[in-house]
PDB file of N, CA and C in Angstrom:
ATOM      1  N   UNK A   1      13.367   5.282  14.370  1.00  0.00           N
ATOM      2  CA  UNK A   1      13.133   5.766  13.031  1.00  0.00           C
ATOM      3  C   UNK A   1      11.809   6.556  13.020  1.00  0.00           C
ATOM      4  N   UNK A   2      11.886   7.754  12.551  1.00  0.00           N
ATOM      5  CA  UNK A   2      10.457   8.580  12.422  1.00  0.00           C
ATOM      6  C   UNK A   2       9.578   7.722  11.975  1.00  0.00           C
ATOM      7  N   UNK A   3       8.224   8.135  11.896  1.00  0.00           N
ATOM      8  CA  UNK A   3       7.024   7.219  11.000  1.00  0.00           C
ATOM      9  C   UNK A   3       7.162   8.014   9.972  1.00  0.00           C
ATOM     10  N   UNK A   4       6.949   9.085   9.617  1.00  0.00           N
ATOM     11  CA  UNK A   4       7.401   9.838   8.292  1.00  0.00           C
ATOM     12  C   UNK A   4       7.974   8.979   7.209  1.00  0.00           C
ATOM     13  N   UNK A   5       9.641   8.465   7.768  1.00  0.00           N
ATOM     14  CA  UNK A   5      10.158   7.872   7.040  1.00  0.00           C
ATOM     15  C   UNK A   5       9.898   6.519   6.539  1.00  0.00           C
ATOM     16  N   UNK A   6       9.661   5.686   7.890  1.00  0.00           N
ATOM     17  CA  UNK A   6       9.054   4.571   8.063  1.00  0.00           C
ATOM     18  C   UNK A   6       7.431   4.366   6.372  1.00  0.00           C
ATOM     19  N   UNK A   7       6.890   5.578   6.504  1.00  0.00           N
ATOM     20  CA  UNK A   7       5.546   5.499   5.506  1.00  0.00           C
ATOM     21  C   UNK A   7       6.244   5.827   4.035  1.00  0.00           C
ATOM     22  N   UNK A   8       7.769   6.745   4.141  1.00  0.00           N
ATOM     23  CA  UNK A   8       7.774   6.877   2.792  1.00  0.00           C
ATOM     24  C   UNK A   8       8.644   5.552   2.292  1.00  0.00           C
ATOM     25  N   UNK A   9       9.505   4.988   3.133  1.00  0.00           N
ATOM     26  CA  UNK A   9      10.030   3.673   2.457  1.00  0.00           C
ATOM     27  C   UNK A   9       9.016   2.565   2.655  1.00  0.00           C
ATOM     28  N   UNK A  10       7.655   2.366   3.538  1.00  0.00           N
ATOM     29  CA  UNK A  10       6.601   1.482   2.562  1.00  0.00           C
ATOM     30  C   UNK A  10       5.657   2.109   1.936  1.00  0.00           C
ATOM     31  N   UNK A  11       5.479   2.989   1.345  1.00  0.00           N
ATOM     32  CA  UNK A  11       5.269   3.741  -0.171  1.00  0.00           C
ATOM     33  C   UNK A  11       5.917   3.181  -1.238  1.00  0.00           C
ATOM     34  N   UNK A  12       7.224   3.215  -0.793  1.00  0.00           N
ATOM     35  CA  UNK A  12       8.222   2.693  -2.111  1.00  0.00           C
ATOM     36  C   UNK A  12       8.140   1.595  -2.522  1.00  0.00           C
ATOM     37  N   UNK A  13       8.594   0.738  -1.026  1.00  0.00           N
ATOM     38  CA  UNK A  13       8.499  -0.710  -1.826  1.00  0.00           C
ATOM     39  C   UNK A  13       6.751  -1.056  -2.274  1.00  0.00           C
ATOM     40  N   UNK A  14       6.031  -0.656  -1.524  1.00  0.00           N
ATOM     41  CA  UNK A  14       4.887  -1.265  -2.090  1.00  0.00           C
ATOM     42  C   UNK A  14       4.717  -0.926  -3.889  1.00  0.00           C
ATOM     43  N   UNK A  15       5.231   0.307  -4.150  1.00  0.00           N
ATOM     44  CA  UNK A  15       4.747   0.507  -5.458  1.00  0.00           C
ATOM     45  C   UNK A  15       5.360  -0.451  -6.414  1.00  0.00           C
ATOM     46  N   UNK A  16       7.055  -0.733  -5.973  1.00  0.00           N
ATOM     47  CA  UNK A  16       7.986  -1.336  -6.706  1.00  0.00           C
ATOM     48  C   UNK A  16       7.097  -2.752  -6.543  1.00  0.00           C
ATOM     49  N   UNK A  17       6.183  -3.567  -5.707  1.00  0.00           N
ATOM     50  CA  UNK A  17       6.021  -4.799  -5.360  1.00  0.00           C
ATOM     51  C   UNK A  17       4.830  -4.538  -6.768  1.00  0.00           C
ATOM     52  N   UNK A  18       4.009  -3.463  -6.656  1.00  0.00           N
ATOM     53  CA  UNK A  18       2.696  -2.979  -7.466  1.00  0.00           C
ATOM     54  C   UNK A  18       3.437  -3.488  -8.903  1.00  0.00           C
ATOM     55  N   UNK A  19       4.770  -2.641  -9.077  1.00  0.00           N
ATOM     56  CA  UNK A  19       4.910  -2.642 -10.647  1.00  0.00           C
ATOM     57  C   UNK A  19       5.528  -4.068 -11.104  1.00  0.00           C
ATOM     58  N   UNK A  20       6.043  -4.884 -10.144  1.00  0.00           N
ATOM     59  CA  UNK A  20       6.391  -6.550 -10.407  1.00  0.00           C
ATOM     60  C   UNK A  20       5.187  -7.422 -10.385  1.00  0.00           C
ATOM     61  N   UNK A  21       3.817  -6.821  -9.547  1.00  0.00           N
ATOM     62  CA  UNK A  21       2.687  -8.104  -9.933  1.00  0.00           C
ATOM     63  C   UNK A  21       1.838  -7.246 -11.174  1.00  0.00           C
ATOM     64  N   UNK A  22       1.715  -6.284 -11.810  1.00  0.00           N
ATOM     65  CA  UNK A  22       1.224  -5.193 -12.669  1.00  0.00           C
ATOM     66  C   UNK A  22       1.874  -5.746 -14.085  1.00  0.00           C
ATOM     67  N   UNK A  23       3.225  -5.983 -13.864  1.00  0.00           N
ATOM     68  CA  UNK A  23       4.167  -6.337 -15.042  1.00  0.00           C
ATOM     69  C   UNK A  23       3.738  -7.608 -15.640  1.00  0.00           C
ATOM     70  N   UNK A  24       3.208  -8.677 -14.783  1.00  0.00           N
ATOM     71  CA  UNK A  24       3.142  -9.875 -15.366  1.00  0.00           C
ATOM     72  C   UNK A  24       1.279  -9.821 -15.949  1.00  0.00           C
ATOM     73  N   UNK A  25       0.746  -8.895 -16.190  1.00  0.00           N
ATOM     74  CA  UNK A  25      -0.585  -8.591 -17.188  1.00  0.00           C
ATOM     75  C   UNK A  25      -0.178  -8.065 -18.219  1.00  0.00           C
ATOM     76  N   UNK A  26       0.883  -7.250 -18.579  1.00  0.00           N
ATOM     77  CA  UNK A  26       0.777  -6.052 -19.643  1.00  0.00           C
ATOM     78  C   UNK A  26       2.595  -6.307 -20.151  1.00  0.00           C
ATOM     79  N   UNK A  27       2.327  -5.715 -21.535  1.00  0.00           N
ATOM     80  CA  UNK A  27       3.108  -6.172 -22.578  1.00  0.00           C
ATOM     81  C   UNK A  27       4.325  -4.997 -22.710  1.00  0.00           C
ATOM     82  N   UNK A  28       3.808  -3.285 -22.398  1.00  0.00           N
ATOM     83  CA  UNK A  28       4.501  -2.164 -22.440  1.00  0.00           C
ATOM     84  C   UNK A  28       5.055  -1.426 -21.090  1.00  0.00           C
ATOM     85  N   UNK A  29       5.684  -0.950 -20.869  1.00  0.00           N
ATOM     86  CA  UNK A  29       5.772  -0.142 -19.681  1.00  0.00           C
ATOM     87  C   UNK A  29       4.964   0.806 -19.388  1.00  0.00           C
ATOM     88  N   UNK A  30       4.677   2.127 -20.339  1.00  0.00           N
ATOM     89  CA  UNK A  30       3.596   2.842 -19.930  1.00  0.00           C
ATOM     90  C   UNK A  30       2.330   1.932 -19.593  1.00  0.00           C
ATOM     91  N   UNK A  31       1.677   0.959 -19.906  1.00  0.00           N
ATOM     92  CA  UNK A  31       0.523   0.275 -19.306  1.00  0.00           C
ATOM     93  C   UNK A  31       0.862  -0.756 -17.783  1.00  0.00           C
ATOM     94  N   UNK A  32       2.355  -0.771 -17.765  1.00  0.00           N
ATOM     95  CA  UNK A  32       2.257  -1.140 -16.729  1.00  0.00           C
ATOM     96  C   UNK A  32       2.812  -0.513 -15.467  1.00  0.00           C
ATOM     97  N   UNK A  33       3.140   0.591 -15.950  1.00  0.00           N
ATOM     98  CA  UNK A  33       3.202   1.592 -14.522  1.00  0.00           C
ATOM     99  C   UNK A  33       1.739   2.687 -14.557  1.00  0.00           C
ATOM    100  N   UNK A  34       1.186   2.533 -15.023  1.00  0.00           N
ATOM    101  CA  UNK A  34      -0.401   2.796 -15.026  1.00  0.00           C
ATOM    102  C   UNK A  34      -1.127   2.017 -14.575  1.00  0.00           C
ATOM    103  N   UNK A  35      -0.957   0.677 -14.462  1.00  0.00           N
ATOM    104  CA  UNK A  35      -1.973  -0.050 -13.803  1.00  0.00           C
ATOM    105  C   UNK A  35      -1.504  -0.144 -12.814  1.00  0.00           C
ATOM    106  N   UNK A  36       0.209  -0.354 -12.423  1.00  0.00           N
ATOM    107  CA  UNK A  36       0.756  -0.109 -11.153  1.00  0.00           C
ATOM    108  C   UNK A  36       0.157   0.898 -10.441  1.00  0.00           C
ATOM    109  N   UNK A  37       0.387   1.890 -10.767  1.00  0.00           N
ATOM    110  CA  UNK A  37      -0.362   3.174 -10.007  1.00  0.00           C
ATOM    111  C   UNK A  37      -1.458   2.694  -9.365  1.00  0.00           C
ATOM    112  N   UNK A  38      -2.350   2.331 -10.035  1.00  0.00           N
ATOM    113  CA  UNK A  38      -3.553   2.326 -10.028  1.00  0.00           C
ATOM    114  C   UNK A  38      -3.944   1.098  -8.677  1.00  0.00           C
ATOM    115  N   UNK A  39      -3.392   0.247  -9.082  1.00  0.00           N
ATOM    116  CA  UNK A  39      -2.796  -0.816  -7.650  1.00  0.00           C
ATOM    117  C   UNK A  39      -2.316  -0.512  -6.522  1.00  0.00           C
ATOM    118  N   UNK A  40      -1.133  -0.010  -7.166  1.00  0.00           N
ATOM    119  CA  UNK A  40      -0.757   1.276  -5.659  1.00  0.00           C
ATOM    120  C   UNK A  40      -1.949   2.044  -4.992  1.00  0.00           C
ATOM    121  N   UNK A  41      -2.299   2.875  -5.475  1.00  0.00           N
ATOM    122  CA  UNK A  41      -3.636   3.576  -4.495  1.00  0.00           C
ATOM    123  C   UNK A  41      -4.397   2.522  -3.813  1.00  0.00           C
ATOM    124  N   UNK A  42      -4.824   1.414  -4.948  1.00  0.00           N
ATOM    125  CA  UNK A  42      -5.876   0.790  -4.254  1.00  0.00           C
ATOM    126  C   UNK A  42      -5.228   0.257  -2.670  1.00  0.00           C
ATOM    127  N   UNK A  43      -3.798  -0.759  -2.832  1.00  0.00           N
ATOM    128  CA  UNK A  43      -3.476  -1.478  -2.293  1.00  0.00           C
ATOM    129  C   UNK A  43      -2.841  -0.055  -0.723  1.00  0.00           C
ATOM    130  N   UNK A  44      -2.693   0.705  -1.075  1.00  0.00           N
ATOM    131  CA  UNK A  44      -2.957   1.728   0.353  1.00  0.00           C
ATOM    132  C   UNK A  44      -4.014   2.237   0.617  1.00  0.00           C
ATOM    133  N   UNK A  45      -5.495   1.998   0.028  1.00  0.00           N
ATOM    134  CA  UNK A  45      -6.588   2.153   0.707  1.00  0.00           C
ATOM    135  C   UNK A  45      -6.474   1.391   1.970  1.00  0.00           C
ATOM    136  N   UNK A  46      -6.759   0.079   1.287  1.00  0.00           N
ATOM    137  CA  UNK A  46      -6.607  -1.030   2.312  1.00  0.00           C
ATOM    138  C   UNK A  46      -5.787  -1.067   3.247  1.00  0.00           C
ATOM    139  N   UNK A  47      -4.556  -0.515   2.968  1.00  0.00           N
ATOM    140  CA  UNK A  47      -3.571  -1.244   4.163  1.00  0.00           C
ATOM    141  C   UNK A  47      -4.098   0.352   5.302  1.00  0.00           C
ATOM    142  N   UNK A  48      -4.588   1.589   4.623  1.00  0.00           N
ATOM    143  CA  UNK A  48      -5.258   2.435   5.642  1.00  0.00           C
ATOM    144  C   UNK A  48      -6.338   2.001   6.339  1.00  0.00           C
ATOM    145  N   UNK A  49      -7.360   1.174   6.013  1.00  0.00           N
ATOM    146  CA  UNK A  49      -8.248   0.634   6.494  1.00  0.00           C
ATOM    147  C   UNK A  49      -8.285  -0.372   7.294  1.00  0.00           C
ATOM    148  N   UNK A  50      -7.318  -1.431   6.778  1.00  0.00           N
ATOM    149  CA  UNK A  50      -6.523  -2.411   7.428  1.00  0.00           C
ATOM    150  C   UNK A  50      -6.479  -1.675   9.107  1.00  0.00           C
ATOM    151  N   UNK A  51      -5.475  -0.472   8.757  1.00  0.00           N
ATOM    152  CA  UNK A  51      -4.830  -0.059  10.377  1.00  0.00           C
ATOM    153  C   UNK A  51      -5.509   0.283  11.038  1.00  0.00           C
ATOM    154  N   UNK A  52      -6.832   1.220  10.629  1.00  0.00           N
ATOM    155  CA  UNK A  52      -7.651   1.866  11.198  1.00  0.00           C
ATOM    156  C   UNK A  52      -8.475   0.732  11.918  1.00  0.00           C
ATOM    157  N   UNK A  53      -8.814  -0.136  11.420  1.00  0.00           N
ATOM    158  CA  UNK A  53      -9.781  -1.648  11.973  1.00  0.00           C
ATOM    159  C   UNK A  53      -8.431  -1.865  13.091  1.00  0.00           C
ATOM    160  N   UNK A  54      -7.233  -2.267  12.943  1.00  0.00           N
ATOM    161  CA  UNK A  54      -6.903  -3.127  13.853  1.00  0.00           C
ATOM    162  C   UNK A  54      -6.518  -2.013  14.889  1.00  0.00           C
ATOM    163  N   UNK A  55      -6.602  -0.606  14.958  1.00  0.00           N
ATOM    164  CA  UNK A  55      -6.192   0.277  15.784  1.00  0.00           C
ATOM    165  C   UNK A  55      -7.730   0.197  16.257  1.00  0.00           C
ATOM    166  N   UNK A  56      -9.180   0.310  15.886  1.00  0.00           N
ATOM    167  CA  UNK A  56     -10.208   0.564  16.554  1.00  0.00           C
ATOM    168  C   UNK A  56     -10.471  -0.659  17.352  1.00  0.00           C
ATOM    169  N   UNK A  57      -9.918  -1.905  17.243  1.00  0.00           N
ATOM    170  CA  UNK A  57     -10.493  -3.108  17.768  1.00  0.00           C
ATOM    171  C   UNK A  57      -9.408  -2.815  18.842  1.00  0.00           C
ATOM    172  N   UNK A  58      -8.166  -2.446  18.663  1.00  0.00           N
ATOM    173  CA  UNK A  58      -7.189  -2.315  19.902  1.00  0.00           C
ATOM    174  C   UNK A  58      -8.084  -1.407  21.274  1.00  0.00           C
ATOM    175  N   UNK A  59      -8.713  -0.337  20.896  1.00  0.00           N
ATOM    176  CA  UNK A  59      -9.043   0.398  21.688  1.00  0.00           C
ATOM    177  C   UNK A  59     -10.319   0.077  22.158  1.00  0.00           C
ATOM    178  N   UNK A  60     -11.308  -1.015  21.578  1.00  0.00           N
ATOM    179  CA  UNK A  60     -12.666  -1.545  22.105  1.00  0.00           C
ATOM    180  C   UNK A  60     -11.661  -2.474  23.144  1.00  0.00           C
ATOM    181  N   UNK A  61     -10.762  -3.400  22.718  1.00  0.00           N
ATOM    182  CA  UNK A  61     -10.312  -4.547  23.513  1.00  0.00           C
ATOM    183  C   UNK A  61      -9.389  -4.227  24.412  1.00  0.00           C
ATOM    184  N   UNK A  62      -8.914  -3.256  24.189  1.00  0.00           N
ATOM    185  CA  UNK A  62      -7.523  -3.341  25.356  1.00  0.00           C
ATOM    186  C   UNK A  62      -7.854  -2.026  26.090  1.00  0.00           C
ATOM    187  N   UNK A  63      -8.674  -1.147  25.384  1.00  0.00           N
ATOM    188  CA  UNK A  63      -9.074   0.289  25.975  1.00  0.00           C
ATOM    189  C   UNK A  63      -7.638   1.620  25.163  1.00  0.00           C
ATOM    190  N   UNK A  64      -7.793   2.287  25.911  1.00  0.00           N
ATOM    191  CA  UNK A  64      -7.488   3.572  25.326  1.00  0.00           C
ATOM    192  C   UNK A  64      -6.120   3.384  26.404  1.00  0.00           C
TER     193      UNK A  64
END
């Protein structure tokens, strides 16, 4: 499977996971696919940072 694809179907589900823990704060939909969003970005900072740490520790520990 490409990574392309691989990143756009966990794009998806992550957002859909964003707008089911987002949903249980907020009363409307527009506020809660807005804070979803907003979760979403955050929660792919991290999982970019996430990779980048466990890809730089791969290459101190195991080498290149």
């Amino acid at each position: 499977m490409p990574l392309l694809f691989r990143l756009a179907i966990y794009a998806i589900v992550l957002f859909l996971i964003a707008v089911v823990v987002d949903g249980q704060h907020h009363s409307t939909a527009q506020a809660t696919l807005r804070g979803a969003a907003r979760r979403w970005v955050r929660w792919g900072i991290w999982t970019l940072v996430l990779v980048v740490v466990m890809e730089t520790l791969g290459i101190v520990f195991i080498g290149w």
